[in-house]
PDB file of N, CA and C in Angstrom:
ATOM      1  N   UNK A   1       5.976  24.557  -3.785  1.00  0.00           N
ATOM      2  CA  UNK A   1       5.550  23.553  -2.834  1.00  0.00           C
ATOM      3  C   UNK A   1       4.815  22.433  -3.580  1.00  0.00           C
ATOM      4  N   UNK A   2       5.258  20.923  -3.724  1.00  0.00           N
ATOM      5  CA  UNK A   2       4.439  20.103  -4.056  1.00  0.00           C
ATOM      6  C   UNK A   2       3.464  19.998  -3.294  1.00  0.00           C
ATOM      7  N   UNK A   3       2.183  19.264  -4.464  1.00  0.00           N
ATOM      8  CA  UNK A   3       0.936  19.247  -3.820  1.00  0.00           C
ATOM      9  C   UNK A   3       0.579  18.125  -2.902  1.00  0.00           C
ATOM     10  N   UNK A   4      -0.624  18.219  -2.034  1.00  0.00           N
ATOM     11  CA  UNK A   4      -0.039  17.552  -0.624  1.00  0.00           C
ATOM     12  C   UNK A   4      -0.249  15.924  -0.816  1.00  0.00           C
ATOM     13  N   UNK A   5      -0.768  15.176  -2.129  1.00  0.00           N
ATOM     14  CA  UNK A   5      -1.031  14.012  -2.364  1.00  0.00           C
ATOM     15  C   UNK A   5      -0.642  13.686  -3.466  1.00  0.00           C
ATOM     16  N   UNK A   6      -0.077  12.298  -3.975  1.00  0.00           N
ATOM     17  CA  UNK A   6       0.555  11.936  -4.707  1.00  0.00           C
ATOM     18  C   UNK A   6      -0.505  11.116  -5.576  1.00  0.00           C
ATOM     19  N   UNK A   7      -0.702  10.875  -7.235  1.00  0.00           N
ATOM     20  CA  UNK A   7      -1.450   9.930  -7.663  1.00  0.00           C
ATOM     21  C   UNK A   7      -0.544   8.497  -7.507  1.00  0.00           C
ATOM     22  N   UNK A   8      -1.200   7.303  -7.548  1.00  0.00           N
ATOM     23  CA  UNK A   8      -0.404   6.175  -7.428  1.00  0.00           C
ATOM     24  C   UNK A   8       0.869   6.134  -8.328  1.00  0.00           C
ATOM     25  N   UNK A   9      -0.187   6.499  -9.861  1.00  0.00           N
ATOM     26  CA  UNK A   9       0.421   6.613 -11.151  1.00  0.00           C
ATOM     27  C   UNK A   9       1.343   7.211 -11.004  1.00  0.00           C
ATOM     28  N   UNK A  10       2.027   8.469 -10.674  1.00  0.00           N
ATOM     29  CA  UNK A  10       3.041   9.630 -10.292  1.00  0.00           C
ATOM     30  C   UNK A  10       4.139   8.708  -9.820  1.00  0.00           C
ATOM     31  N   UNK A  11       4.220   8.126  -8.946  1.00  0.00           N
ATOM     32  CA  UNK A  11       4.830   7.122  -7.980  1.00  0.00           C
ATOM     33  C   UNK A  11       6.398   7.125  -8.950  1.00  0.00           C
ATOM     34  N   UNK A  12       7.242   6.932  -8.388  1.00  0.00           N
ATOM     35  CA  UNK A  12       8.648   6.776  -8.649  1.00  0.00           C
ATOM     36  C   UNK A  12       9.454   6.158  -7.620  1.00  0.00           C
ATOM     37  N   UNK A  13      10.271   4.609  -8.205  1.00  0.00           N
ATOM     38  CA  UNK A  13      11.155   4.207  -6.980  1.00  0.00           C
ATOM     39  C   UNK A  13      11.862   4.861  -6.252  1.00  0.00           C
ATOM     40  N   UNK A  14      13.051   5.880  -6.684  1.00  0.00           N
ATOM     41  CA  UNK A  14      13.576   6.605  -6.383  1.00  0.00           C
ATOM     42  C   UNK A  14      13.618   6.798  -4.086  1.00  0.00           C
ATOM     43  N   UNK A  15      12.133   7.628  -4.877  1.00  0.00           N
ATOM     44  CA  UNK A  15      11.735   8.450  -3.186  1.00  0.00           C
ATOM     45  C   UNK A  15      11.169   7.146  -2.754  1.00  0.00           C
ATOM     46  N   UNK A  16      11.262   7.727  -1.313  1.00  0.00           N
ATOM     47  CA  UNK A  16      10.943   6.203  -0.485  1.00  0.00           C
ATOM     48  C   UNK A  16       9.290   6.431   0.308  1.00  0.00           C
ATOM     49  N   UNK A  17       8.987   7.937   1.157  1.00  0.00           N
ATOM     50  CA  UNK A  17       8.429   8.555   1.444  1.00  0.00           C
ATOM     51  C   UNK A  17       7.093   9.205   0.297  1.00  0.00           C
ATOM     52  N   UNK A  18       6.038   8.686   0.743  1.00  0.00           N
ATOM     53  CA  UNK A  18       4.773   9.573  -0.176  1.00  0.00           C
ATOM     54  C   UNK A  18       3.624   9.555   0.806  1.00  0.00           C
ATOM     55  N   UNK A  19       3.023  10.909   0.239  1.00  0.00           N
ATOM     56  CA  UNK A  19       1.254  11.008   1.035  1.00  0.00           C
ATOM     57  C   UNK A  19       0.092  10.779  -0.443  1.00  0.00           C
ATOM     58  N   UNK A  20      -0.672   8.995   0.434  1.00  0.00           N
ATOM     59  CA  UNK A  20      -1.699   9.134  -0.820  1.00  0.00           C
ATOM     60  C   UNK A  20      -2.408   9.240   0.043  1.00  0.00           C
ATOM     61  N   UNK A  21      -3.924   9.467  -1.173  1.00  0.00           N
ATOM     62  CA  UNK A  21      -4.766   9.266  -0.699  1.00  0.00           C
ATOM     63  C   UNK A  21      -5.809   8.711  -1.454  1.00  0.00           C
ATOM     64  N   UNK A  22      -6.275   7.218  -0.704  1.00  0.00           N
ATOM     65  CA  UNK A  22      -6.609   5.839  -1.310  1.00  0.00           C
ATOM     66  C   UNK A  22      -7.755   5.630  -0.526  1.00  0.00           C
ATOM     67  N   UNK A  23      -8.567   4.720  -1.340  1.00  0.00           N
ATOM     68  CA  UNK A  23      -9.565   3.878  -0.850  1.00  0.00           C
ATOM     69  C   UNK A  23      -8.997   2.431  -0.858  1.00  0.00           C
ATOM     70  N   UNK A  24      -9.011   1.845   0.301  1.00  0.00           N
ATOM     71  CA  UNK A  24      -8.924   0.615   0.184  1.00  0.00           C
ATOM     72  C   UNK A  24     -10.000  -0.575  -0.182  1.00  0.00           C
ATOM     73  N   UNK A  25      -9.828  -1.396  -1.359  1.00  0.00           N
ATOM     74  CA  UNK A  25     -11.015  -1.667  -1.749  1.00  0.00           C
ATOM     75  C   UNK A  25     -10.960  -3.560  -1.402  1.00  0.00           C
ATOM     76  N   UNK A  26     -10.176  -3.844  -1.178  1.00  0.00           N
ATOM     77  CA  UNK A  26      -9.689  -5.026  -0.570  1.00  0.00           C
ATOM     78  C   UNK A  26      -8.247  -5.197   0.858  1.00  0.00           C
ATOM     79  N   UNK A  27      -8.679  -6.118   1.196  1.00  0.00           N
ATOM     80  CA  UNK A  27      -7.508  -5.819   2.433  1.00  0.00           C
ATOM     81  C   UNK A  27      -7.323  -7.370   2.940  1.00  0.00           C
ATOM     82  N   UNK A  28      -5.832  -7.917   2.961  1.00  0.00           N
ATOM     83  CA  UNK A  28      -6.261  -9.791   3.510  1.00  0.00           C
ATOM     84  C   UNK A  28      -4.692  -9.507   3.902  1.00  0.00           C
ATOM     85  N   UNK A  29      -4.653 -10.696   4.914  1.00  0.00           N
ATOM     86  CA  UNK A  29      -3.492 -11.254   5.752  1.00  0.00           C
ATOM     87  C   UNK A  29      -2.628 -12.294   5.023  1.00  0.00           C
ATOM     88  N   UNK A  30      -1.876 -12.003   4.806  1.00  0.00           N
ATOM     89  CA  UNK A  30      -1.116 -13.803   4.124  1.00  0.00           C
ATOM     90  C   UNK A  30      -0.137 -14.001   5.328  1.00  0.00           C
ATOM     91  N   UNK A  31      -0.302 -15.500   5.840  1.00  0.00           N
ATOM     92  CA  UNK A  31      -0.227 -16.128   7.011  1.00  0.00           C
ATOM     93  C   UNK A  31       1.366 -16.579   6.467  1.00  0.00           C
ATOM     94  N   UNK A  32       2.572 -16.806   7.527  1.00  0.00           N
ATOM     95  CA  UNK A  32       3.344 -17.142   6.872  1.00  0.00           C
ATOM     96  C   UNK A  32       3.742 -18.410   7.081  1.00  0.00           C
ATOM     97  N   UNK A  33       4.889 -19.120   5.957  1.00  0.00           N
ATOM     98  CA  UNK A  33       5.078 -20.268   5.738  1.00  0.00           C
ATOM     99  C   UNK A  33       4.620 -21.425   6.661  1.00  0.00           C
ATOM    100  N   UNK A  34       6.043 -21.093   7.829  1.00  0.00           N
ATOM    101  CA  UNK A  34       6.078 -22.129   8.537  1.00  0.00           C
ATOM    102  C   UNK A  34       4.911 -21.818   9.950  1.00  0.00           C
ATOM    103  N   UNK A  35       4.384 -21.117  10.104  1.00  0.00           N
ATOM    104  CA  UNK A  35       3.497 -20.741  11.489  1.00  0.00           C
ATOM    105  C   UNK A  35       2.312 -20.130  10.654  1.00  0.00           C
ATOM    106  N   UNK A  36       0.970 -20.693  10.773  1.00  0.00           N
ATOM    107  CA  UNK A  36      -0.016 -20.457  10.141  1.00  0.00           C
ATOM    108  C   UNK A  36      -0.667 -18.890  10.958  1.00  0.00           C
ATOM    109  N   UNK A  37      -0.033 -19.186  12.146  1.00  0.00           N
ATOM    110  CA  UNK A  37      -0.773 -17.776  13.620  1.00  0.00           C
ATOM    111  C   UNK A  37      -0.101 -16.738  12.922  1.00  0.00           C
ATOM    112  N   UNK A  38       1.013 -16.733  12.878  1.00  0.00           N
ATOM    113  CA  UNK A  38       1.759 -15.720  12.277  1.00  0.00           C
ATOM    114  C   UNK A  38       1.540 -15.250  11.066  1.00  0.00           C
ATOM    115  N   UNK A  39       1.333 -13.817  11.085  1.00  0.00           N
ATOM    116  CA  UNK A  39       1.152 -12.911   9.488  1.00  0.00           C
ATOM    117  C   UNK A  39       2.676 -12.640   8.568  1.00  0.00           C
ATOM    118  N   UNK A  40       2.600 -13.339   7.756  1.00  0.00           N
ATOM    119  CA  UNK A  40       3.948 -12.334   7.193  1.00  0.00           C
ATOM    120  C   UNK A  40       3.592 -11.259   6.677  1.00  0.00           C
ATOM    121  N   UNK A  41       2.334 -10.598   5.778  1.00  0.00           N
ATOM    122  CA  UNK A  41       2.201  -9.509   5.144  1.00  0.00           C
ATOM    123  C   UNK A  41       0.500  -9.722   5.563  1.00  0.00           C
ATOM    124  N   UNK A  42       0.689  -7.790   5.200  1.00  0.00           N
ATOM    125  CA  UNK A  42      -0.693  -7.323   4.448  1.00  0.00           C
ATOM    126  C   UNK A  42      -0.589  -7.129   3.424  1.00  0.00           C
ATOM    127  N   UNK A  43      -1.310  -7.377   2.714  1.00  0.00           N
ATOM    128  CA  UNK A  43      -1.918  -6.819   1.086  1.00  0.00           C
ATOM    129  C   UNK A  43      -3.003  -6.318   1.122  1.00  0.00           C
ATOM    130  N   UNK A  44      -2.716  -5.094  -0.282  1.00  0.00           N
ATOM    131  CA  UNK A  44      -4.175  -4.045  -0.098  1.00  0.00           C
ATOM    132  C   UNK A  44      -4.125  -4.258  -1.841  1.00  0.00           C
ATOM    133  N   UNK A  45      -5.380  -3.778  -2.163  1.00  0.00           N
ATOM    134  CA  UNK A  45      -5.890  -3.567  -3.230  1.00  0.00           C
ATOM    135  C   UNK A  45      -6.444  -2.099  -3.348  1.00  0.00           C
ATOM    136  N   UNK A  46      -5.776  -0.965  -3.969  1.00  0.00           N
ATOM    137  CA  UNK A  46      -5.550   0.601  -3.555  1.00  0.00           C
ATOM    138  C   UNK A  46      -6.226   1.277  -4.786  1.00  0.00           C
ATOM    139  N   UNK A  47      -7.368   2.257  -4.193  1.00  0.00           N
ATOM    140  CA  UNK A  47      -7.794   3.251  -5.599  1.00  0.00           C
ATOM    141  C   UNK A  47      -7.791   4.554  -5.279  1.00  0.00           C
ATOM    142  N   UNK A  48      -6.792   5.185  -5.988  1.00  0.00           N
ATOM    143  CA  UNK A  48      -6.914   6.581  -5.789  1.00  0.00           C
ATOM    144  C   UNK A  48      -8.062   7.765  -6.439  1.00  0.00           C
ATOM    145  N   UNK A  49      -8.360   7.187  -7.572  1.00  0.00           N
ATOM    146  CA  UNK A  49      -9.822   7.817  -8.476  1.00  0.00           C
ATOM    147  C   UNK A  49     -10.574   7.202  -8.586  1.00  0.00           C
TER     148      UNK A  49
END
């Protein structure tokens, strides 16, 4: 049985599916192009140790 959390580092494109477990140490909205209301993404800034 793999173990139930993955390090970031471990990470492989391959699989699509993973359980981390992270501190999020930053977190922001990037607004998109043409509609400033509208979010296109989140971005995180992720620490597992």
């Amino acid at each position: 049985m793999p173990p139930p959390f993955v390090m970031i580092s471990k990470m492989h494109p391959p699989r699509e599916a993973w359980r981390l477990k992270v501190r999020v140490l930053r977190l922001w909205v990037v607004p998109s192009f043409g509609n400033h209301e509208v979010p296109n993404s989140m971005e995180m800034i992720l620490l597992d140790e």
